[in-house]
Protein backbone atom coordinates (compact mmCIF):
# COMPACT_ATOMS: atom_id res chain seq x y z
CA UNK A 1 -21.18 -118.30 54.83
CA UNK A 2 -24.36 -120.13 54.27
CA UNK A 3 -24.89 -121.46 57.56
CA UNK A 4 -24.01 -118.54 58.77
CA UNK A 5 -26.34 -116.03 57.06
CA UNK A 6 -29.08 -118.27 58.04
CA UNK A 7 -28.57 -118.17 61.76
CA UNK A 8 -26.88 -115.09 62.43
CA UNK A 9 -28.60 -111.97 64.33
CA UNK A 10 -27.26 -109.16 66.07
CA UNK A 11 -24.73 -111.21 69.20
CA UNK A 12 -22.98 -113.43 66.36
CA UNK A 13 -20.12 -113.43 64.47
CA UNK A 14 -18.30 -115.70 62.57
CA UNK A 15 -14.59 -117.27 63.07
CA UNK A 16 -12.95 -118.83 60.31
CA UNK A 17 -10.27 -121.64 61.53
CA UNK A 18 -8.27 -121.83 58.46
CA UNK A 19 -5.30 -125.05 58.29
CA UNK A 20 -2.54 -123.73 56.20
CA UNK A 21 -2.71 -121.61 53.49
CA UNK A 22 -1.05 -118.89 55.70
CA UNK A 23 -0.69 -116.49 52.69
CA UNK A 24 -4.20 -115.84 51.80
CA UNK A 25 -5.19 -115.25 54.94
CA UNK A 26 -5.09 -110.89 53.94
CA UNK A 27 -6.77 -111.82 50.79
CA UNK A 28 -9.44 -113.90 52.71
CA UNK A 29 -9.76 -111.25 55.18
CA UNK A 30 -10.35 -108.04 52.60
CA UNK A 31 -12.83 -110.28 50.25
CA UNK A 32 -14.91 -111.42 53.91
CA UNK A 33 -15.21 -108.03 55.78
CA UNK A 34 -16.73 -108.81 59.10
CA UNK A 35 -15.53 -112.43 59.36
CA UNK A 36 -12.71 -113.32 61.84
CA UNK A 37 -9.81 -115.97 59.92
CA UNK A 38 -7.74 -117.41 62.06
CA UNK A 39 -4.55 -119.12 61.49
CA UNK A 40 -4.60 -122.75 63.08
CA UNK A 41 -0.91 -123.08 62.21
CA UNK A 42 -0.66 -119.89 64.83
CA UNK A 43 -1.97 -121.68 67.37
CA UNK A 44 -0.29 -124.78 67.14
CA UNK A 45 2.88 -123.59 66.62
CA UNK A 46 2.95 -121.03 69.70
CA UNK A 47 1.19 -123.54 72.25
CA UNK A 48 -1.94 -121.18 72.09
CA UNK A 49 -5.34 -121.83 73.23
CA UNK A 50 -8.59 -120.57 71.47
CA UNK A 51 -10.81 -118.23 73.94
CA UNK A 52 -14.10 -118.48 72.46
CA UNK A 53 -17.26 -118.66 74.19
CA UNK A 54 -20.93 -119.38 73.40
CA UNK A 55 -19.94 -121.45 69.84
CA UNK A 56 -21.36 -123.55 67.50
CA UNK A 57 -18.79 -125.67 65.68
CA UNK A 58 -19.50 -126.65 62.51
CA UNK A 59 -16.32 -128.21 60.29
CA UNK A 60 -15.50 -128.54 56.46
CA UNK A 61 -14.57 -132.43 56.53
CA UNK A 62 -12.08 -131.66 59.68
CA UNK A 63 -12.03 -134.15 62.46
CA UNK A 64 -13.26 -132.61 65.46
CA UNK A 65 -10.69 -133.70 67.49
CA UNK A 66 -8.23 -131.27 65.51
CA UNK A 67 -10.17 -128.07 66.71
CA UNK A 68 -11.30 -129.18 69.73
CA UNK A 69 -7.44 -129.16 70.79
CA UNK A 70 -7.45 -125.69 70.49
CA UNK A 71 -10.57 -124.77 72.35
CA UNK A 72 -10.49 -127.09 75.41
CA UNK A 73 -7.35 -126.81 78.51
CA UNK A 74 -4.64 -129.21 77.71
């Protein structure tokens, strides 16, 4: 939320990846209104693919690799 409040104007928003912790996902989403959480478990589970465009990835001590799985054709 840091990063974010620093660089954000009117064309950004921000996406939240989040790796387990499936169950606070509503909490997360009522306490950040206006931020996106996603659930990477989703995504892995149902063979899905991220459509984002026009990021900037920044991780919380997550290997790259791991999201750029979801982002990029397999």
């Amino acid at each position: 939320m840091i990063h974010y409040n620093e660089c954000r104007n009117q064309n950004t928003s921000l996406v939240v990846l989040v790796k387990g912790h499936t169950l606070e996902l509503h909490g997360l989403i009522s306490a950040y209104p206006g931020v996106t959480f996603l659930s990477e478990d989703y995504y892995y589970k149902y063979g899905k693919q991220l459509r984002l465009s026009n990021i900037i990835l920044a991780t919380a001590g997550q290997p790259i690799e791991e999201i750029a799985e979801l982002l990029w054709e397999r």
